[in-house]
N, C-alpha and C. Protein backbone atom coordinates (compact mmCIF):
# COMPACT_ATOMS: atom_id res chain seq x y z
N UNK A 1 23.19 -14.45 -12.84
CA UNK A 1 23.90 -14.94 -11.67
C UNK A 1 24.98 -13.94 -11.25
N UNK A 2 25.64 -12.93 -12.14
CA UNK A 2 27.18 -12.18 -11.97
C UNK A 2 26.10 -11.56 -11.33
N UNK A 3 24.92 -10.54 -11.92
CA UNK A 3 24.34 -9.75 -10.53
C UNK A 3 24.13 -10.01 -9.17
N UNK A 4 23.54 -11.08 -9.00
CA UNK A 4 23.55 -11.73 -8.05
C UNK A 4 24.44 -11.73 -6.97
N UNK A 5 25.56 -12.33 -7.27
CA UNK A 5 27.05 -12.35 -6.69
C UNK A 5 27.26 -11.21 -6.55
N UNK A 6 26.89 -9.81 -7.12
CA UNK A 6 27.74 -8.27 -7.15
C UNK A 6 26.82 -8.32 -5.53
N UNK A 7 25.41 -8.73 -5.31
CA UNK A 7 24.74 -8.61 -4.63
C UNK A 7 25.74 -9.12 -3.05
N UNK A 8 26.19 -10.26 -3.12
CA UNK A 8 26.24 -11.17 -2.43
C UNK A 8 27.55 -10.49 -1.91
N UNK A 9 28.66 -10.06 -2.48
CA UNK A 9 29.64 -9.07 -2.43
C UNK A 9 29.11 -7.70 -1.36
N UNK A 10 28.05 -7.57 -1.79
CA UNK A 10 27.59 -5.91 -0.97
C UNK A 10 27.02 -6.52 0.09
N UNK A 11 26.91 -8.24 0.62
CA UNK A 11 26.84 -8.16 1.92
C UNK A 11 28.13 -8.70 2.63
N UNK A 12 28.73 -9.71 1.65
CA UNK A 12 29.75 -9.89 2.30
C UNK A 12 30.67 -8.34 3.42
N UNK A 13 30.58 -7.39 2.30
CA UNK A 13 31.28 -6.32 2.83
C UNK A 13 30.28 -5.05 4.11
N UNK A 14 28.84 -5.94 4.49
CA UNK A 14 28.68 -5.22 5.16
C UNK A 14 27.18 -4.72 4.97
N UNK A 15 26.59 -5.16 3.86
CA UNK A 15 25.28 -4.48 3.88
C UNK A 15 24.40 -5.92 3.53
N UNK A 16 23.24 -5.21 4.16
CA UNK A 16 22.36 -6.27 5.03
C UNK A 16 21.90 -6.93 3.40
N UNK A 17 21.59 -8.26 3.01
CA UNK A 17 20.39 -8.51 1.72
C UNK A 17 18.83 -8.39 1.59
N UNK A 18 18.36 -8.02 2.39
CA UNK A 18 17.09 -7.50 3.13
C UNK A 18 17.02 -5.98 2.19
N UNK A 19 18.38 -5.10 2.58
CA UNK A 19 18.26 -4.34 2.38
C UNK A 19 18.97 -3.81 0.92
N UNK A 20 19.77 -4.56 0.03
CA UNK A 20 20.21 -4.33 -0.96
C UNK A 20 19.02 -4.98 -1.77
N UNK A 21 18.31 -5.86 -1.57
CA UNK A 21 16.96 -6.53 -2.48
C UNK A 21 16.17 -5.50 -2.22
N UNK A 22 15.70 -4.65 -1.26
CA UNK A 22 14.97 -3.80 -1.22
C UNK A 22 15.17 -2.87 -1.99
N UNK A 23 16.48 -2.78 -2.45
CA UNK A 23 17.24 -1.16 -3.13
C UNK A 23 16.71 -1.70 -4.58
N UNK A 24 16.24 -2.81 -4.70
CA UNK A 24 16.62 -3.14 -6.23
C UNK A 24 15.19 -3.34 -6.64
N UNK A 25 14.36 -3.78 -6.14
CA UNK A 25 12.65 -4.23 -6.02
C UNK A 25 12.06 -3.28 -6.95
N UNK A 26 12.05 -1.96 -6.80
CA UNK A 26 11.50 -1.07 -7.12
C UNK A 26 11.81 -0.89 -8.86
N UNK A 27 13.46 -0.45 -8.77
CA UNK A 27 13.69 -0.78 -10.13
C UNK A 27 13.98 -1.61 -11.26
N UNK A 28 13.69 -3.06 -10.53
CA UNK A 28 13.45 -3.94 -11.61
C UNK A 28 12.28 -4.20 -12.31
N UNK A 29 11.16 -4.01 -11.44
CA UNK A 29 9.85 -3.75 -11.53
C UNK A 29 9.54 -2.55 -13.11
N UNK A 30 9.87 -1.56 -12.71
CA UNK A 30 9.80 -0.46 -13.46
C UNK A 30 10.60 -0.78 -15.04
N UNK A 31 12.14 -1.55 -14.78
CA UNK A 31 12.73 -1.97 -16.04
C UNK A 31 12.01 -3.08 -16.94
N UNK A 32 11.26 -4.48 -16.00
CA UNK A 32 10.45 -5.21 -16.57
C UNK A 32 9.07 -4.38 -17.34
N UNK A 33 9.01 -3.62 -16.83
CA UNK A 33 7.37 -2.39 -17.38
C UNK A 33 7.77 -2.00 -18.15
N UNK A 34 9.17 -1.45 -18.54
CA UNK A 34 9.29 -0.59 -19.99
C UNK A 34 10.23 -1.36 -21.16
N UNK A 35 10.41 -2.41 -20.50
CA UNK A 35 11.58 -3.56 -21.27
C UNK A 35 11.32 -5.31 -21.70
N UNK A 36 10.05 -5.67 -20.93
CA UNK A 36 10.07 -6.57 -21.12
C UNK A 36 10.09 -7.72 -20.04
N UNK A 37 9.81 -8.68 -19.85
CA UNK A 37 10.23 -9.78 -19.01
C UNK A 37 12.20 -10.37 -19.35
N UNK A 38 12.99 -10.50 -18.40
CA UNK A 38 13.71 -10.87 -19.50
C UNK A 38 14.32 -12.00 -19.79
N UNK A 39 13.57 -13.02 -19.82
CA UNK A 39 13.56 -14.20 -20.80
C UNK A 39 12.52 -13.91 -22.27
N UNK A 40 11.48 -12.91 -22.09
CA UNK A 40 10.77 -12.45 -23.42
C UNK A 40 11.28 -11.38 -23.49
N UNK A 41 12.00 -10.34 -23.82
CA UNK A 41 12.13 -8.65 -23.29
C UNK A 41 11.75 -8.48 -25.68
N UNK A 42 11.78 -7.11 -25.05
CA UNK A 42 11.33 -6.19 -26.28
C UNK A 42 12.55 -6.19 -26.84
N UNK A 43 13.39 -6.75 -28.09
CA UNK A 43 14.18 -6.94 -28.65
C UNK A 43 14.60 -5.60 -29.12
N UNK A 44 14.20 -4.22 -29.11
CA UNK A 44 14.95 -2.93 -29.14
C UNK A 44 15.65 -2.23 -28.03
N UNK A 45 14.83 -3.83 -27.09
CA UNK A 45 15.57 -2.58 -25.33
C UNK A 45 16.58 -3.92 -25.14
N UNK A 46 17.08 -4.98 -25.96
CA UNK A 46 17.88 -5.77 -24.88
C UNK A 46 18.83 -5.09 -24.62
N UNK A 47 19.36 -5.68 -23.42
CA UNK A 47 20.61 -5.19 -22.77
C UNK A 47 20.23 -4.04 -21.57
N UNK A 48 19.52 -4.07 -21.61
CA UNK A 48 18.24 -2.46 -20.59
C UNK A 48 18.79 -3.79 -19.49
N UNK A 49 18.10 -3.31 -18.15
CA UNK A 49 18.68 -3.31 -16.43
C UNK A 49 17.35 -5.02 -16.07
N UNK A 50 16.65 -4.85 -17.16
CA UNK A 50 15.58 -5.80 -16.93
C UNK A 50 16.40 -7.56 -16.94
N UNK A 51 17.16 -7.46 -17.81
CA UNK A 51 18.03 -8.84 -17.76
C UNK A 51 18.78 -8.88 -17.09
N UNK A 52 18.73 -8.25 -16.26
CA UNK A 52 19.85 -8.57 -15.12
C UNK A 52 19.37 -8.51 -13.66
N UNK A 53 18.33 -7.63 -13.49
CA UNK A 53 18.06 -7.58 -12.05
C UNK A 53 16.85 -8.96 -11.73
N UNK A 54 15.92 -8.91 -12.52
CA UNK A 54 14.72 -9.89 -12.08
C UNK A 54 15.73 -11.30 -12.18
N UNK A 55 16.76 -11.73 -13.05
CA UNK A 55 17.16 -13.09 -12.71
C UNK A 55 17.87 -12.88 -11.15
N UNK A 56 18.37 -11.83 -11.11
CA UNK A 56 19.22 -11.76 -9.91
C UNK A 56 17.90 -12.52 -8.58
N UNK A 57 16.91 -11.45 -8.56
CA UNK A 57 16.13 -11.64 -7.70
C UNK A 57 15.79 -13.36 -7.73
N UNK A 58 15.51 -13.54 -8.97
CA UNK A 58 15.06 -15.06 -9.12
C UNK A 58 16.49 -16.07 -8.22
N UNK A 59 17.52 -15.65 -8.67
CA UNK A 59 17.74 -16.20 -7.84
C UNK A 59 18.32 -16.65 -6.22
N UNK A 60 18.00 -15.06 -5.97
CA UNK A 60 18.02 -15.16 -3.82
C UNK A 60 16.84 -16.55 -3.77
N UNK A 61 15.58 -15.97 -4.41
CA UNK A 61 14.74 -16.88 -4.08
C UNK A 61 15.05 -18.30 -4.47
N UNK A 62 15.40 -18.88 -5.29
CA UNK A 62 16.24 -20.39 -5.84
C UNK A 62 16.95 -20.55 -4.44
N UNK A 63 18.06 -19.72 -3.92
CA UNK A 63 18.66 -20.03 -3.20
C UNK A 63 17.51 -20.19 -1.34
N UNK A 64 16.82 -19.41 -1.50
CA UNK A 64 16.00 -19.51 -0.56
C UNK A 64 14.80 -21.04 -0.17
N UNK A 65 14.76 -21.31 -1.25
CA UNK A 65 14.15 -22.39 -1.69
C UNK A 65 14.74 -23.62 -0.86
N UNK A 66 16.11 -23.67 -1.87
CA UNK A 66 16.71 -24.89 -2.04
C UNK A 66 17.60 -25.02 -0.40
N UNK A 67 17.87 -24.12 -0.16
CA UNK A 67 18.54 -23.92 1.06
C UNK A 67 20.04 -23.80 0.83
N UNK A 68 21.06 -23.17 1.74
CA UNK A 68 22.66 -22.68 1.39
C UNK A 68 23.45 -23.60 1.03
N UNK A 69 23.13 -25.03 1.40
CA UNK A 69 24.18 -26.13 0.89
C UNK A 69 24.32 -26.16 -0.62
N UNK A 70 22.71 -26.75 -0.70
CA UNK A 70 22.58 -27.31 -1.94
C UNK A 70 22.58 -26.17 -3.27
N UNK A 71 22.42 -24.89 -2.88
CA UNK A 71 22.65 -23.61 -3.92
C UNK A 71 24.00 -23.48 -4.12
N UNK A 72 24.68 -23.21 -2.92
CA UNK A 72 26.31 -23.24 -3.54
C UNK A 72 27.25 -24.24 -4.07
N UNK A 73 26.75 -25.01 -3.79
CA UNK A 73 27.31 -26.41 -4.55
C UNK A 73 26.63 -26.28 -6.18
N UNK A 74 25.69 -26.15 -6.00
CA UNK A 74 25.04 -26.04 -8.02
C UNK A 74 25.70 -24.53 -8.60
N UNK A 75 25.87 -23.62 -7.75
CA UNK A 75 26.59 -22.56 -8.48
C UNK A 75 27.69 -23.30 -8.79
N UNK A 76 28.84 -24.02 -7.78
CA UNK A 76 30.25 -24.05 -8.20
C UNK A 76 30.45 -25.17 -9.26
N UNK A 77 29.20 -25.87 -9.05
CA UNK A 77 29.07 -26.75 -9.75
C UNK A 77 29.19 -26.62 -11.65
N UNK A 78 28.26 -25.86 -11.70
CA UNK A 78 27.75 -25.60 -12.98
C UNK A 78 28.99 -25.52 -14.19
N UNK A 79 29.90 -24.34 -13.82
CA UNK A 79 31.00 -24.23 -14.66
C UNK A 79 31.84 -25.73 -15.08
N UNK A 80 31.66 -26.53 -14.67
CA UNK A 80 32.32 -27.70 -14.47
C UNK A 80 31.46 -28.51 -15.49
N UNK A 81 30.56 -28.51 -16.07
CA UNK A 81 29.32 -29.24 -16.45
C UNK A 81 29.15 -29.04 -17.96
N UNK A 82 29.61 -27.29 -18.12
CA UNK A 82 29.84 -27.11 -19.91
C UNK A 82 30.77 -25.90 -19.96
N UNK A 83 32.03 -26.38 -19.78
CA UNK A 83 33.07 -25.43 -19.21
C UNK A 83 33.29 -24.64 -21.13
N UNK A 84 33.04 -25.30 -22.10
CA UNK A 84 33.43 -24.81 -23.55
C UNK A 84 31.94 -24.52 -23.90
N UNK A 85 30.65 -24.58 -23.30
CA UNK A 85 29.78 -24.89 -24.25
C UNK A 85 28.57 -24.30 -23.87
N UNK A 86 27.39 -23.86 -24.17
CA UNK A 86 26.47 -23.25 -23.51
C UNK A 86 25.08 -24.56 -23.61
N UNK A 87 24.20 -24.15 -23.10
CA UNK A 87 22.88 -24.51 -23.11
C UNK A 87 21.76 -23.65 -22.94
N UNK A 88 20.53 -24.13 -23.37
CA UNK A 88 19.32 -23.68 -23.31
C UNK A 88 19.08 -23.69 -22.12
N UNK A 89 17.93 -22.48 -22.04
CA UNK A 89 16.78 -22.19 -20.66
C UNK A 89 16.60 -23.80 -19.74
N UNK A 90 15.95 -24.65 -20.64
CA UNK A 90 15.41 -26.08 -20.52
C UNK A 90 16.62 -27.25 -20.07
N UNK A 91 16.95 -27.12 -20.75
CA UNK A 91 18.58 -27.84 -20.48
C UNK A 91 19.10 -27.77 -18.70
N UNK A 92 18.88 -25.97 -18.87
CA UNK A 92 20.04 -25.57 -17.85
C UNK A 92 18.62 -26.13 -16.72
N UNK A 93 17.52 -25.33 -16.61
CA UNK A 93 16.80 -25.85 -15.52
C UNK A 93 16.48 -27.09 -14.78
N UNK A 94 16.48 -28.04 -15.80
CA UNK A 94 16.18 -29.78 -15.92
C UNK A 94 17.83 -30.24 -14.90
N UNK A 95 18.63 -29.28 -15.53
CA UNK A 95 20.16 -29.38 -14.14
C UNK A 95 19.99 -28.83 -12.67
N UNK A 96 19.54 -27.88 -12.98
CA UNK A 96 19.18 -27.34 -11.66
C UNK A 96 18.04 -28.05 -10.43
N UNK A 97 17.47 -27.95 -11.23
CA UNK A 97 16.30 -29.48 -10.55
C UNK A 97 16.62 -30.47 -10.07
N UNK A 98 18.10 -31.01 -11.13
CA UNK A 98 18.26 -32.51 -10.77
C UNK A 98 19.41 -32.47 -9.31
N UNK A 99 20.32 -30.98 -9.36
CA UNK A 99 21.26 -30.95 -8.34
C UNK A 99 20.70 -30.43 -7.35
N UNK A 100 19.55 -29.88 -7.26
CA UNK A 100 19.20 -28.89 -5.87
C UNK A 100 17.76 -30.58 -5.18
N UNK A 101 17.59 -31.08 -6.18
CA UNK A 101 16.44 -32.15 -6.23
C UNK A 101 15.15 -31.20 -5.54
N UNK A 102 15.13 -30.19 -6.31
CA UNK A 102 13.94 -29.23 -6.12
C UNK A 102 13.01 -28.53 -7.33
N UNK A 103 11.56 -28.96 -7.26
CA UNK A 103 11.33 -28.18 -8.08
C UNK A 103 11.49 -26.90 -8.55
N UNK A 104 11.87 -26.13 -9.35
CA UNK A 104 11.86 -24.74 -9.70
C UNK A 104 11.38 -24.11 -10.71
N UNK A 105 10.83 -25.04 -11.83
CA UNK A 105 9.95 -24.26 -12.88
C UNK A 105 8.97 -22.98 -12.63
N UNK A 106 8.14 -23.40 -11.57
CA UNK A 106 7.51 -22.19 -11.24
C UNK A 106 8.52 -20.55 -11.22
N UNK A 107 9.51 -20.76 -10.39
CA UNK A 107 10.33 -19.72 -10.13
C UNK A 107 10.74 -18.97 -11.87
N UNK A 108 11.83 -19.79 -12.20
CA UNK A 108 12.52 -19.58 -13.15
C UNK A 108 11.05 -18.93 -14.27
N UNK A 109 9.97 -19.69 -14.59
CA UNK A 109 8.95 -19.34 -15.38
C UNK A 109 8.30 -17.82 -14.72
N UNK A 110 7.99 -17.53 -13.30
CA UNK A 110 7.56 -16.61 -13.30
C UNK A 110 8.20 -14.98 -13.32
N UNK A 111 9.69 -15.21 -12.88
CA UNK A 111 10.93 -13.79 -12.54
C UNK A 111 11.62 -14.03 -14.25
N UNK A 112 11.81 -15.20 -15.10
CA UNK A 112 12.20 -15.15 -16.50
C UNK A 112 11.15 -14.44 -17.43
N UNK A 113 9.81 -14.54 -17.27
CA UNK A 113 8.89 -14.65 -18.40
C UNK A 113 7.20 -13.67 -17.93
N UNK A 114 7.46 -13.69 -16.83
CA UNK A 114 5.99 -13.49 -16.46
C UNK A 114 6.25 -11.17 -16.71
N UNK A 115 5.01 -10.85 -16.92
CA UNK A 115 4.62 -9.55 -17.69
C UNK A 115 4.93 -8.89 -16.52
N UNK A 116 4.57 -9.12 -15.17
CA UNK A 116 4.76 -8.48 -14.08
C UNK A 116 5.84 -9.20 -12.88
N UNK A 117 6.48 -8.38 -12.49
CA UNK A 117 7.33 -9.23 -11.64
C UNK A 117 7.00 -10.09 -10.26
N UNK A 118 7.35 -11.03 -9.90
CA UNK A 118 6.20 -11.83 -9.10
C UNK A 118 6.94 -10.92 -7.47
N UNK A 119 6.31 -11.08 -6.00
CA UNK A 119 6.62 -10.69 -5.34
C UNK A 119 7.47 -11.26 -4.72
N UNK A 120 8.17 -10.64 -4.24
CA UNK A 120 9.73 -11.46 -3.41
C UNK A 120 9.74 -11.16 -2.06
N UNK A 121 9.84 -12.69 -1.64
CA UNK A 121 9.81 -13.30 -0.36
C UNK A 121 11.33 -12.65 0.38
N UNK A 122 11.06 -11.25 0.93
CA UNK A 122 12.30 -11.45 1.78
C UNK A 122 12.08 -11.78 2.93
N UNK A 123 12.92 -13.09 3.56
CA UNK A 123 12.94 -13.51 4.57
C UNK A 123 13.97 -13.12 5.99
C-alpha cells in the first residue's frame, strides 16, 4: 500500500497514473520473473522490488474496482481496526470484502501469487 501512495503522491504533484503505472509495468513484471510472485517469492530474493510493485499495481486495480469512495474509506479505515496488531493475508481480505462489499479474491490471488503478472487494466 506505502508504494502505492508514493504512486498516488507522483500524481498528486503532477504526473498523470496512466503514466507512472506504465513506468512501473515493465519492471515489476521482470522482478516477479527473477523473484518470485510476492505473496510466494523465492525466500533468497525477499525484499527484491517484486513485493512492492505488483501489490502496488494490485491495488490501483482494487481501487478501480471498488470505486474512489469506498477505497479511501477502507484505506483510512484499516489502521483503526488493528492499530497494535497484525493479521493474515485471509483475515485482512475477508475485511476488505466486507468494507468495499466487493468481491476481490480473484485480484489479491492473481497480482499476490500468480507466476506471471496478470494484465493491468489502465483505464
Amino acid at each position: 500500500m506505502t508504494t502505492y501512495l508514493e504512486f498516488v503522491h507522483q500524481v498528486d504533484n503532477g504526473a498523470t497514473m496512466e503514466d507512472v503505472l506504465k513506468g512501473v509495468v515493465a519492471y515489476e513484471r521482470s522482478h516477479r520473473v527473477d523473484s518470485g510472485p510476492p505473496g510466494a517469492y523465492d525466500p533468497t530474493a525477499f525484499g527484491q522490488s517484486n513485493i512492492y510493485y505488483g501489490p502496488a499495481l494490485m491495488w490501483h486495480q482494487v481501487r478501480e474496482r471498488v470505486g474512489e469512495k469506498k477505497f479511501w474509506a477502507m484505506v483510512k479505515k484499516w489502521p483503526t481496526v488493528e492499530p497494535f496488531g497484525n493479521s493474515n493475508r485471509d483475515d485482512y481480505l475477508a475485511w476488505v470484502e466486507k468494507e468495499t462489499g466487493t468481491e476481490l479474491s480473484d485480484l489479491f490471488d492473481a497480482w499476490l501469487l500468480g507466476a506471471e503478472s496478470p494484465k493491468l487494466d489502465l483505464n
